[in-house]
PDB file of N, CA and C in Angstrom:
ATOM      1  N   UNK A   1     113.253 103.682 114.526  1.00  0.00           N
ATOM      2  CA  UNK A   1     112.028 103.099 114.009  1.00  0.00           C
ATOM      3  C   UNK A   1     110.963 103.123 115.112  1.00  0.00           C
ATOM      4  N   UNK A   2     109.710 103.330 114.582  1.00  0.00           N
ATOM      5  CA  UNK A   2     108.812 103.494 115.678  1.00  0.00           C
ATOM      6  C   UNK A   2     107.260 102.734 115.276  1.00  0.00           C
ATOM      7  N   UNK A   3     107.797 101.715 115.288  1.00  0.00           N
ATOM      8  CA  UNK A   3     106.585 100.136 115.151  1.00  0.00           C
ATOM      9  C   UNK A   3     105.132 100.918 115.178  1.00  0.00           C
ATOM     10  N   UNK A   4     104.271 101.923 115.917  1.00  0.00           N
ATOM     11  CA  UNK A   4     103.582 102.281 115.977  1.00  0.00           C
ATOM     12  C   UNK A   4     102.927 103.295 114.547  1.00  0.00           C
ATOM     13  N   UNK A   5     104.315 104.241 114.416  1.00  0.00           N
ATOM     14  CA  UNK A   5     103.869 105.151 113.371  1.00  0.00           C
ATOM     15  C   UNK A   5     103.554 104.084 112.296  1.00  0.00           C
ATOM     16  N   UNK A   6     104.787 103.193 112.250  1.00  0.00           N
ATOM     17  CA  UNK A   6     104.601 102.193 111.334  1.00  0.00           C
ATOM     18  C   UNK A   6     103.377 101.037 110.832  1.00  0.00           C
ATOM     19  N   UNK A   7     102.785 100.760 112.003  1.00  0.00           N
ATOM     20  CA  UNK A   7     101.426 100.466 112.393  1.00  0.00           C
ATOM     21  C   UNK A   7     100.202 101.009 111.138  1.00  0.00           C
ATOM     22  N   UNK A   8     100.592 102.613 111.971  1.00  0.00           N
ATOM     23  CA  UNK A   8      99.493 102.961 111.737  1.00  0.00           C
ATOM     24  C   UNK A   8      99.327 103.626 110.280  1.00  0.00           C
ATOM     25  N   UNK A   9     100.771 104.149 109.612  1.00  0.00           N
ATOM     26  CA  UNK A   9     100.926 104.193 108.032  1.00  0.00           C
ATOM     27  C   UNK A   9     100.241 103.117 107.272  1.00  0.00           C
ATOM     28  N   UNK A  10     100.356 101.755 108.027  1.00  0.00           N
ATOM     29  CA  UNK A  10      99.922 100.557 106.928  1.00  0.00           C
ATOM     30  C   UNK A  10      98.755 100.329 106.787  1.00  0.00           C
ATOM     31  N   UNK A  11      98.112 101.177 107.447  1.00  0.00           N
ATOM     32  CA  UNK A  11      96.435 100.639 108.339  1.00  0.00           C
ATOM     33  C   UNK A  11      95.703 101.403 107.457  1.00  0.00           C
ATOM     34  N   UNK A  12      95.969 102.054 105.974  1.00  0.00           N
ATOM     35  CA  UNK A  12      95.307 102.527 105.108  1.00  0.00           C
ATOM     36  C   UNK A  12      95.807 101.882 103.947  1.00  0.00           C
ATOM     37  N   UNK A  13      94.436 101.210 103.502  1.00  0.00           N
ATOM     38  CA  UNK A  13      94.767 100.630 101.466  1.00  0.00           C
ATOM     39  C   UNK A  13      95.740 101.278 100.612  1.00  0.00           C
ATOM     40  N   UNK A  14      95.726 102.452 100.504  1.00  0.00           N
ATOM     41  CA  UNK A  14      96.376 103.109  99.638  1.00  0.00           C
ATOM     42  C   UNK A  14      97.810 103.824  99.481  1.00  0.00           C
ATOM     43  N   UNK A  15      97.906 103.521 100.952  1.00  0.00           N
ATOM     44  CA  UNK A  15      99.223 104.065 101.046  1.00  0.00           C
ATOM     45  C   UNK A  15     100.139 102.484 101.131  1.00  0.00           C
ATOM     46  N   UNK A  16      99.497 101.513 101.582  1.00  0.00           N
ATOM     47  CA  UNK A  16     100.388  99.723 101.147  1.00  0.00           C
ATOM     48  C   UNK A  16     100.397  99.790  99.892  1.00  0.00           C
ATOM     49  N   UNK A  17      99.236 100.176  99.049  1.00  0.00           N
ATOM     50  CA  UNK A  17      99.253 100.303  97.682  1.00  0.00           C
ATOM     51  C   UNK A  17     100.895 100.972  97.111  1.00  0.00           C
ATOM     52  N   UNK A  18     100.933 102.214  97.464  1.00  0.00           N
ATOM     53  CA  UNK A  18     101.966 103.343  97.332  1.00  0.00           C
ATOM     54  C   UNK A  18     103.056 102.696  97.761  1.00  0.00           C
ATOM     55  N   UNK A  19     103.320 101.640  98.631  1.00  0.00           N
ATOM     56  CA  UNK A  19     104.844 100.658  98.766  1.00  0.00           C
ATOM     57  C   UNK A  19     104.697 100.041  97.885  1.00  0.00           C
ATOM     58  N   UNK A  20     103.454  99.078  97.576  1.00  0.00           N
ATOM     59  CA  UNK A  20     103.971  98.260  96.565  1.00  0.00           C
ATOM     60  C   UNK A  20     104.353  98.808  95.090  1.00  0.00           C
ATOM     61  N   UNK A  21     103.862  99.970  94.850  1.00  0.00           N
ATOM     62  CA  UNK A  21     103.682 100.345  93.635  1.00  0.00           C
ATOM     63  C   UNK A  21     105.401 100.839  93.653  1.00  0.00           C
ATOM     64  N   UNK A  22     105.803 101.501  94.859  1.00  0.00           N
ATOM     65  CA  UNK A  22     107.218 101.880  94.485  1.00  0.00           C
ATOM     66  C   UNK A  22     108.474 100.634  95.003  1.00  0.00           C
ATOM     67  N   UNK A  23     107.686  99.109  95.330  1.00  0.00           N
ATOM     68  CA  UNK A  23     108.792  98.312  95.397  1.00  0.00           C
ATOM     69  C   UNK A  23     109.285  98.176  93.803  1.00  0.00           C
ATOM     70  N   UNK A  24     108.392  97.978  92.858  1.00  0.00           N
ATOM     71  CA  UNK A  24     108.548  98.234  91.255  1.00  0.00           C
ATOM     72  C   UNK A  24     107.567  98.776  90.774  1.00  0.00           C
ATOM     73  N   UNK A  25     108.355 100.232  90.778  1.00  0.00           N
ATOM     74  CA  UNK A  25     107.794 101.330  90.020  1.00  0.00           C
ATOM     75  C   UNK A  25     107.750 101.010  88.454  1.00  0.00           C
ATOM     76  N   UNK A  26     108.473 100.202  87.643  1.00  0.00           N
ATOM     77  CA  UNK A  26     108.348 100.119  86.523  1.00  0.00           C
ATOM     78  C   UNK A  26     107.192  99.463  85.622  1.00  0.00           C
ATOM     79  N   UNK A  27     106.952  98.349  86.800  1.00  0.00           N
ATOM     80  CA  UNK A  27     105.863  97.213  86.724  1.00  0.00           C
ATOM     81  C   UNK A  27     104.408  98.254  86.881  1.00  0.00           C
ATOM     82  N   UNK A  28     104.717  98.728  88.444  1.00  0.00           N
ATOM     83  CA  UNK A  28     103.494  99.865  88.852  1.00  0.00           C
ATOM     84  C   UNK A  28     103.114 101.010  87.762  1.00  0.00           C
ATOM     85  N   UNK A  29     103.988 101.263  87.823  1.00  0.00           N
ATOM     86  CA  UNK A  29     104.110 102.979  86.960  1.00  0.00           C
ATOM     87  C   UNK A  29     104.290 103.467  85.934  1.00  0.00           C
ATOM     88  N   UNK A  30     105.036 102.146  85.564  1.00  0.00           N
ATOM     89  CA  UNK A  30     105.588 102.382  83.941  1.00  0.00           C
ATOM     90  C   UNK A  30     104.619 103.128  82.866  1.00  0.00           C
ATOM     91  N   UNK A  31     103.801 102.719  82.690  1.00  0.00           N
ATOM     92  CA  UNK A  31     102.865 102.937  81.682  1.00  0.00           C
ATOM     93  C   UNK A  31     102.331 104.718  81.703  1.00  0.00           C
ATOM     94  N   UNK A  32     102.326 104.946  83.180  1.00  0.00           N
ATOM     95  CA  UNK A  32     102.161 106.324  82.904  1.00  0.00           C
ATOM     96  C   UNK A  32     103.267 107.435  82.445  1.00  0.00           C
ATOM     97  N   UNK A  33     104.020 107.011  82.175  1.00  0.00           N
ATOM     98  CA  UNK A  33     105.308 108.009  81.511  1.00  0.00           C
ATOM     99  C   UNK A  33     104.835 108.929  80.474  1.00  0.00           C
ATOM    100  N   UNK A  34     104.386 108.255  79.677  1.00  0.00           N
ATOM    101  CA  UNK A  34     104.082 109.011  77.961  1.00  0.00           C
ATOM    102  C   UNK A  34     103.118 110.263  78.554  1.00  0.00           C
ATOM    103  N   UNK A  35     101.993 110.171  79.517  1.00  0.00           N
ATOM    104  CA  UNK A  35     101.215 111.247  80.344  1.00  0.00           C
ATOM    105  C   UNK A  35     102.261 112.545  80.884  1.00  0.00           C
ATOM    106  N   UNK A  36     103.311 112.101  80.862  1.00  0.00           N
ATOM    107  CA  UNK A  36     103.967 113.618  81.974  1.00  0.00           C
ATOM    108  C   UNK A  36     105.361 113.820  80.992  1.00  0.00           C
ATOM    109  N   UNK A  37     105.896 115.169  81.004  1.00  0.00           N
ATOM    110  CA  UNK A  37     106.802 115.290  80.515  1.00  0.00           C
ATOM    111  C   UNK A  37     108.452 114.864  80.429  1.00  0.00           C
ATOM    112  N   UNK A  38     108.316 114.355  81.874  1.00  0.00           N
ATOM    113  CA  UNK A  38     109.917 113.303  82.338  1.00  0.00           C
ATOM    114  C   UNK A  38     109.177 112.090  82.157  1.00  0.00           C
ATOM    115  N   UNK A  39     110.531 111.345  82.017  1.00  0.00           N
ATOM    116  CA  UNK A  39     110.300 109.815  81.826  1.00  0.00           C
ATOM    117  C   UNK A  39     110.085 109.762  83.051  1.00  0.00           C
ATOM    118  N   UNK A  40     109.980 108.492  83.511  1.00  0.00           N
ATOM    119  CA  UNK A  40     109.571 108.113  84.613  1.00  0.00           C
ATOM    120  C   UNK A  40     110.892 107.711  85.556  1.00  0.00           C
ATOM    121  N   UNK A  41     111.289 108.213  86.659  1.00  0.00           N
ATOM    122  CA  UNK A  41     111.953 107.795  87.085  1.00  0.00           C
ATOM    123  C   UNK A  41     112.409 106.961  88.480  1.00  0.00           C
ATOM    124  N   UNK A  42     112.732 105.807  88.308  1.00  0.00           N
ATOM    125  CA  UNK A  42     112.963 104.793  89.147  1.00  0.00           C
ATOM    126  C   UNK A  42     113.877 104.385  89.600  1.00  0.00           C
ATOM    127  N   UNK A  43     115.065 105.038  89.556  1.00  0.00           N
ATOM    128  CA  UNK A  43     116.500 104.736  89.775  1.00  0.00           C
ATOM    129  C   UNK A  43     116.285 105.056  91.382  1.00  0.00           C
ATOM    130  N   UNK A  44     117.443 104.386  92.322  1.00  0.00           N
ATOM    131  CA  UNK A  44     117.151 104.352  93.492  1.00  0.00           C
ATOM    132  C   UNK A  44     117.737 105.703  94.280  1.00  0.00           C
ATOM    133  N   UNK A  45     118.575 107.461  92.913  1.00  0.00           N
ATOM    134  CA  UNK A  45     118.878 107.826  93.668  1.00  0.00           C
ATOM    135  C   UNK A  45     117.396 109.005  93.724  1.00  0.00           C
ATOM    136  N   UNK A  46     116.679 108.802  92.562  1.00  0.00           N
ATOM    137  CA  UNK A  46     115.587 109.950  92.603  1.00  0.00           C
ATOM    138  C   UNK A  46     114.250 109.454  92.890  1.00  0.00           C
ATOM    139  N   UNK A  47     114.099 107.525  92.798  1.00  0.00           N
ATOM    140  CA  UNK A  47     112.499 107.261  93.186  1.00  0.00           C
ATOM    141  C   UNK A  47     111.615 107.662  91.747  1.00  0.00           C
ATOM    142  N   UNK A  48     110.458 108.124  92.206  1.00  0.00           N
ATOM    143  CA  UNK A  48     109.582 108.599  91.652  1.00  0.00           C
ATOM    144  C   UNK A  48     108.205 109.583  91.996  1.00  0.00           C
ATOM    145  N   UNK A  49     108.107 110.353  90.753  1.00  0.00           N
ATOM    146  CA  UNK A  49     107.554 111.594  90.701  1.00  0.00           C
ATOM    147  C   UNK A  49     106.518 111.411  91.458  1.00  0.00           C
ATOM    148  N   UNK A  50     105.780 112.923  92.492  1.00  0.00           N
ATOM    149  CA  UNK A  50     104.498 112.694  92.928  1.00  0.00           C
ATOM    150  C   UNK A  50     103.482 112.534  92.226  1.00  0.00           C
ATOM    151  N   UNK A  51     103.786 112.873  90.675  1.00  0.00           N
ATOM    152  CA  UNK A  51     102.815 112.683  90.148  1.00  0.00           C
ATOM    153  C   UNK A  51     102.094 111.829  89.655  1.00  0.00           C
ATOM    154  N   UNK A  52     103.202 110.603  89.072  1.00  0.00           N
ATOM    155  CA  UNK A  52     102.726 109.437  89.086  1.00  0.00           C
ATOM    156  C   UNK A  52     101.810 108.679  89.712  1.00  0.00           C
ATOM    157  N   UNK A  53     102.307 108.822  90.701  1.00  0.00           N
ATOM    158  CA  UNK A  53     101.739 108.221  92.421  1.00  0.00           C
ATOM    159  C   UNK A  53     100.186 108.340  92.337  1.00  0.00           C
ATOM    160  N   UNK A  54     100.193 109.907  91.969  1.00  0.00           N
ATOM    161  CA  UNK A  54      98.647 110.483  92.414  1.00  0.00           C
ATOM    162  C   UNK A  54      98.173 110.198  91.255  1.00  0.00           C
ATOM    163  N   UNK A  55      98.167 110.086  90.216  1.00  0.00           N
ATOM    164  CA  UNK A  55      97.882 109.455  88.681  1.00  0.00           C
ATOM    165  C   UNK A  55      97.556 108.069  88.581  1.00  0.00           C
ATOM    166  N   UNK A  56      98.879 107.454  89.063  1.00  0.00           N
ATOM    167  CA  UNK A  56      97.833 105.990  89.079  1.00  0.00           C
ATOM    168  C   UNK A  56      96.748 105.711  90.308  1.00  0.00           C
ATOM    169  N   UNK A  57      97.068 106.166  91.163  1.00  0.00           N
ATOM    170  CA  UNK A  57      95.623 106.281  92.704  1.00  0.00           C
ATOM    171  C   UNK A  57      94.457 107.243  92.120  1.00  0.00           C
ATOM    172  N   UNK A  58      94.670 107.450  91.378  1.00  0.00           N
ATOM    173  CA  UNK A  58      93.247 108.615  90.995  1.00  0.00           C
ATOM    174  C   UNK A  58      92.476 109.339  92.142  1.00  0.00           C
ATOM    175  N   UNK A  59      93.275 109.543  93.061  1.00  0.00           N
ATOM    176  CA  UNK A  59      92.728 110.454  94.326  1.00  0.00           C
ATOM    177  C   UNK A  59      93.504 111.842  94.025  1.00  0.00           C
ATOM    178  N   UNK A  60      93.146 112.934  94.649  1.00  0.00           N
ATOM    179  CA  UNK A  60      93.417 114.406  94.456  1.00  0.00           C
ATOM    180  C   UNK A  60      94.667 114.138  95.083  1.00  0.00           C
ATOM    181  N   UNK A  61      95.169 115.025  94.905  1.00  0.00           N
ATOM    182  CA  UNK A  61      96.788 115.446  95.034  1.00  0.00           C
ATOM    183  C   UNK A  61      97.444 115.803  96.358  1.00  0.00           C
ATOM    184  N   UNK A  62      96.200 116.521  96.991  1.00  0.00           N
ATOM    185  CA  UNK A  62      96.092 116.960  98.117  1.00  0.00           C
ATOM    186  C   UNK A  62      95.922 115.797  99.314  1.00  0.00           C
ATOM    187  N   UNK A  63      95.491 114.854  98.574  1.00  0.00           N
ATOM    188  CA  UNK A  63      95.251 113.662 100.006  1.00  0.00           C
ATOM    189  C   UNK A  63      96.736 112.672  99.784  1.00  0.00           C
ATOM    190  N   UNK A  64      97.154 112.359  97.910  1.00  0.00           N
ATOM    191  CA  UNK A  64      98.266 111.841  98.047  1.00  0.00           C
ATOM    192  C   UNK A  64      99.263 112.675  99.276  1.00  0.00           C
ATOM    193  N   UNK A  65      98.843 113.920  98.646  1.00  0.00           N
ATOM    194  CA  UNK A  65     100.586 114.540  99.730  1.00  0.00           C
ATOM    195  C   UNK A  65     100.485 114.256 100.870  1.00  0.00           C
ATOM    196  N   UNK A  66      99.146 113.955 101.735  1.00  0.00           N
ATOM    197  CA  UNK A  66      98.722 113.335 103.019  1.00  0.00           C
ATOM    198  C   UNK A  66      99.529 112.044 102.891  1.00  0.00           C
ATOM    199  N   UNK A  67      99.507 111.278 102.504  1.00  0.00           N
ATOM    200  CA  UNK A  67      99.734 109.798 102.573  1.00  0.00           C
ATOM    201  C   UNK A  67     101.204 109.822 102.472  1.00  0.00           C
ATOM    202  N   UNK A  68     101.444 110.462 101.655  1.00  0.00           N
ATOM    203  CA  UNK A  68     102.864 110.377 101.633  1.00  0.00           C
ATOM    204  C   UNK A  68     103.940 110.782 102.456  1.00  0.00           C
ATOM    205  N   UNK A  69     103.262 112.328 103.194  1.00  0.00           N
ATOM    206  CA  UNK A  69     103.852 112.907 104.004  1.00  0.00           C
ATOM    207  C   UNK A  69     103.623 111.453 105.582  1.00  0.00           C
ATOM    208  N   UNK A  70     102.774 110.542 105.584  1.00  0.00           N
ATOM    209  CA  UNK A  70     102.369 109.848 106.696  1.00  0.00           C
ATOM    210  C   UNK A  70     103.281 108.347 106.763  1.00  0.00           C
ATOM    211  N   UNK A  71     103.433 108.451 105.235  1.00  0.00           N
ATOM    212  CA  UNK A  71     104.269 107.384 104.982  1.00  0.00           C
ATOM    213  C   UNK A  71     105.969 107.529 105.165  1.00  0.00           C
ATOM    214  N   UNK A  72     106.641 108.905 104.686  1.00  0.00           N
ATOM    215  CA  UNK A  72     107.330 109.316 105.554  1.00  0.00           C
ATOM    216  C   UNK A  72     107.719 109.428 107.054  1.00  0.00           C
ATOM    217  N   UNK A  73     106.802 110.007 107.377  1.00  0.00           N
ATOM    218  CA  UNK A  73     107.115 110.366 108.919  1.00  0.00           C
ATOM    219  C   UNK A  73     107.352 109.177 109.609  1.00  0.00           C
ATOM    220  N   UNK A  74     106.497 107.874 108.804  1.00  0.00           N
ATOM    221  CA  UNK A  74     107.240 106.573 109.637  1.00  0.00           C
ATOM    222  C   UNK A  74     108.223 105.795 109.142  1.00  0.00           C
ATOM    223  N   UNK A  75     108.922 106.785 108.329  1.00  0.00           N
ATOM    224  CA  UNK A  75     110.370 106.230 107.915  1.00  0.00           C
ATOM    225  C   UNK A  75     110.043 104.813 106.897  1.00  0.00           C
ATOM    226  N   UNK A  76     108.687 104.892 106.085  1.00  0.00           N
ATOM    227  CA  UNK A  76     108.839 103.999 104.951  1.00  0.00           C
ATOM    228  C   UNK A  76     109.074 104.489 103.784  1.00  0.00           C
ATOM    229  N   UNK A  77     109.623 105.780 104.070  1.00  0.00           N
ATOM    230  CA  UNK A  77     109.590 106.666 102.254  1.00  0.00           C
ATOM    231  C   UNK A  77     110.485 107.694 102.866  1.00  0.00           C
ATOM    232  N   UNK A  78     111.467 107.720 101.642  1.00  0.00           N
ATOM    233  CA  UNK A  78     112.679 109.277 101.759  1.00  0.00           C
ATOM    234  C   UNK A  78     111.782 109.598 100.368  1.00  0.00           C
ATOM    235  N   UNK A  79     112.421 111.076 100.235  1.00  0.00           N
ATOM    236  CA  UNK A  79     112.193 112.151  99.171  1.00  0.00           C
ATOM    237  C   UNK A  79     113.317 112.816  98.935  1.00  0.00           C
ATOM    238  N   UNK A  80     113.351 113.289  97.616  1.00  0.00           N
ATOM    239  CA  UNK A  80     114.434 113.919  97.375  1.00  0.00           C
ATOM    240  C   UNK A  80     113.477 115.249  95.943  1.00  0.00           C
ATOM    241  N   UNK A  81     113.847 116.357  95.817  1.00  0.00           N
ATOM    242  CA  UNK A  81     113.745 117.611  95.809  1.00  0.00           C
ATOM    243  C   UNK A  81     114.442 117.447  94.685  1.00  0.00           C
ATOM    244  N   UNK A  82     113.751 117.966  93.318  1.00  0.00           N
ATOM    245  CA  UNK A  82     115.248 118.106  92.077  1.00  0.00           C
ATOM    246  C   UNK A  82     114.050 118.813  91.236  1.00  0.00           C
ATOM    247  N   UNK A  83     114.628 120.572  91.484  1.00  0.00           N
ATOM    248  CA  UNK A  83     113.685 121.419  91.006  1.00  0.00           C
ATOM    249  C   UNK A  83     112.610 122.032  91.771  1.00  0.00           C
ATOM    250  N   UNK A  84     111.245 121.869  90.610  1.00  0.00           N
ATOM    251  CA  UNK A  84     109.863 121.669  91.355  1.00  0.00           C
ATOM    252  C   UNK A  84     109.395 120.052  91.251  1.00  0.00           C
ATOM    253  N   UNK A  85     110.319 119.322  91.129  1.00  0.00           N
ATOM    254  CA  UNK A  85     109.867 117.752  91.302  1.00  0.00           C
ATOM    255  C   UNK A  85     110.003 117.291  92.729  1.00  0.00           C
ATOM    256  N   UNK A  86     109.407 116.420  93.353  1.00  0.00           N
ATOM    257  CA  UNK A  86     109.532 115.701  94.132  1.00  0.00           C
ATOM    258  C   UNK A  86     109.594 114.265  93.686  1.00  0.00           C
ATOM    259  N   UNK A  87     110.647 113.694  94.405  1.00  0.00           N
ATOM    260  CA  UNK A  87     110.544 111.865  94.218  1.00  0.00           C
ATOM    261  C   UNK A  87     110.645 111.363  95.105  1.00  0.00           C
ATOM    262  N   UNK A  88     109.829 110.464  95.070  1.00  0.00           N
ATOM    263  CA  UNK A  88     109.575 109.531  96.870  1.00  0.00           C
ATOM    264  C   UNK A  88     110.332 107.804  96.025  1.00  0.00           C
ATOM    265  N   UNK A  89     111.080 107.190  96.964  1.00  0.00           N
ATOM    266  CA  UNK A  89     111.607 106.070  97.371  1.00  0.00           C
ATOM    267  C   UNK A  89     111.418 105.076  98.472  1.00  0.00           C
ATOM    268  N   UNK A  90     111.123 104.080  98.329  1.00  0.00           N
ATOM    269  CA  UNK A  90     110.930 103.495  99.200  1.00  0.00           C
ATOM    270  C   UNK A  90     112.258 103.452 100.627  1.00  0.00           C
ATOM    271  N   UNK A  91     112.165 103.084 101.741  1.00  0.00           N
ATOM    272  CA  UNK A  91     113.449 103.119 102.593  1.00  0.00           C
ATOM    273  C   UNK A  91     113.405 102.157 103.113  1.00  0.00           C
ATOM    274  N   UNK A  92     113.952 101.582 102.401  1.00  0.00           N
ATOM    275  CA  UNK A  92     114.221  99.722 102.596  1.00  0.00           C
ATOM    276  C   UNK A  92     115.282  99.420 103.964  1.00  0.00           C
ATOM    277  N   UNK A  93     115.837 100.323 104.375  1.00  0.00           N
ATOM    278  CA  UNK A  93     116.424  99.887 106.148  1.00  0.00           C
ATOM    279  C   UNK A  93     115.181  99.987 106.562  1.00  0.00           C
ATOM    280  N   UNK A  94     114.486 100.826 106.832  1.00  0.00           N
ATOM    281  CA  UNK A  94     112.998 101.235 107.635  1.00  0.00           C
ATOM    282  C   UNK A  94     111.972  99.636 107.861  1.00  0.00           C
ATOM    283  N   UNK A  95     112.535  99.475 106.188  1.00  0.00           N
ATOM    284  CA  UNK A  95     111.186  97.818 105.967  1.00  0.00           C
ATOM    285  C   UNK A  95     111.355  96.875 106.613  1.00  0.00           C
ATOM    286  N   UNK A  96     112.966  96.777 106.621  1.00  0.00           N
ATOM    287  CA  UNK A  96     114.020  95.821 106.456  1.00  0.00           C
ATOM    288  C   UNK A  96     113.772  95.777 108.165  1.00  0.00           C
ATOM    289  N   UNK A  97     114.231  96.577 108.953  1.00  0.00           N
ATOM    290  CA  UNK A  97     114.210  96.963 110.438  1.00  0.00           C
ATOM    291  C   UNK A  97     112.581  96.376 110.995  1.00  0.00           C
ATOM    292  N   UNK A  98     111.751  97.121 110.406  1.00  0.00           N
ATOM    293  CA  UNK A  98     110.070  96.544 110.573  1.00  0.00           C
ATOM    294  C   UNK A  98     109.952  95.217 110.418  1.00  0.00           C
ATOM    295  N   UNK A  99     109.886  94.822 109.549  1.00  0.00           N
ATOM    296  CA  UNK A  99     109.983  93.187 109.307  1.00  0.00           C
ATOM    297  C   UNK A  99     110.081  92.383 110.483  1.00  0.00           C
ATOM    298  N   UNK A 100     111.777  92.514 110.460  1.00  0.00           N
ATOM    299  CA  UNK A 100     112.696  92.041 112.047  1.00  0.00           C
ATOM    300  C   UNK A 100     111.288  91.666 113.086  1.00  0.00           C
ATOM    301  N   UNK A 101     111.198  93.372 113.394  1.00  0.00           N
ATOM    302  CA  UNK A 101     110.033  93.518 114.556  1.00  0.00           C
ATOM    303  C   UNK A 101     108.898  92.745 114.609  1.00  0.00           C
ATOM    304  N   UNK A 102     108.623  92.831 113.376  1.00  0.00           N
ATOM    305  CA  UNK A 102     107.207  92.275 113.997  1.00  0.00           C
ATOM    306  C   UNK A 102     107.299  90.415 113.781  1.00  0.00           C
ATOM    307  N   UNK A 103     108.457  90.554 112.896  1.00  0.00           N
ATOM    308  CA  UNK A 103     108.833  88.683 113.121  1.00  0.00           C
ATOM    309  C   UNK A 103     109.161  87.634 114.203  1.00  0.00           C
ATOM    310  N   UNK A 104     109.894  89.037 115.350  1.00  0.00           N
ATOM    311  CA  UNK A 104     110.673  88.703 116.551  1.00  0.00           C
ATOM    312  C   UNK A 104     109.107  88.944 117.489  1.00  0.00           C
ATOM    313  N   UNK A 105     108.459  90.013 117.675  1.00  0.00           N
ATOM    314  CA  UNK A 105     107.375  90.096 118.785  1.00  0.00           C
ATOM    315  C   UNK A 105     105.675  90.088 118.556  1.00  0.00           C
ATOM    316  N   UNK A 106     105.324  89.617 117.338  1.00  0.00           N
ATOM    317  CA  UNK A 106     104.126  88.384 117.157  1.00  0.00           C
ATOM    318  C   UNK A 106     104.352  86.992 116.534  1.00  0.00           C
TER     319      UNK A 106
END
């Protein structure tokens, strides 16, 4: 874990948005299902579609994959590959570990 990347992932609206929306994706996301051809999926081994994501943020696709790829790299989001889908999950050791940190040194 690296408190910094972590830092600095959170230090944009939209990508805290993008945790909360995938702590419950069903609550978050639900509603956009009937829009895309898979249901929506939220199970903890596939997450959920990029598309969703960028659907309910109404930003281009191209800046979600920014955010997401940023939200990754600091270990608050795995992905998993099934097809041409992508599904992002939250990575709740990552949160879980962060938390700790910043509870123990502010």
């Amino acid at each position: 874990m690296e408190p910094l990347l972590i830092y600095k992932a959170l230090s944009n609206e939209t990508r805290l948005q993008i945790l909360e929306w995938l702590r419950d994706p069903q609550k978050h996301l639900g509603e956009l299902a009937e829009n895309f051809e898979l249901p929506l999926k939220c199970d903890p081994n596939n997450g959920v579609c990029v598309g969703y994501i960028q659907e309910k943020s109404g930003l281009a696709q191209s800046v979600i994959s920014s955010y997401l790829k940023t939200l990754q790299k600091a270990g608050l989001l795995e992905s998993q590959r099934v097809g041409q889908w992508t599904y992002y999950r939250r990575n709740e050791e990552t949160i879980r570990l962060f938390s700790e940190y910043v509870s123990r040194q502010l």
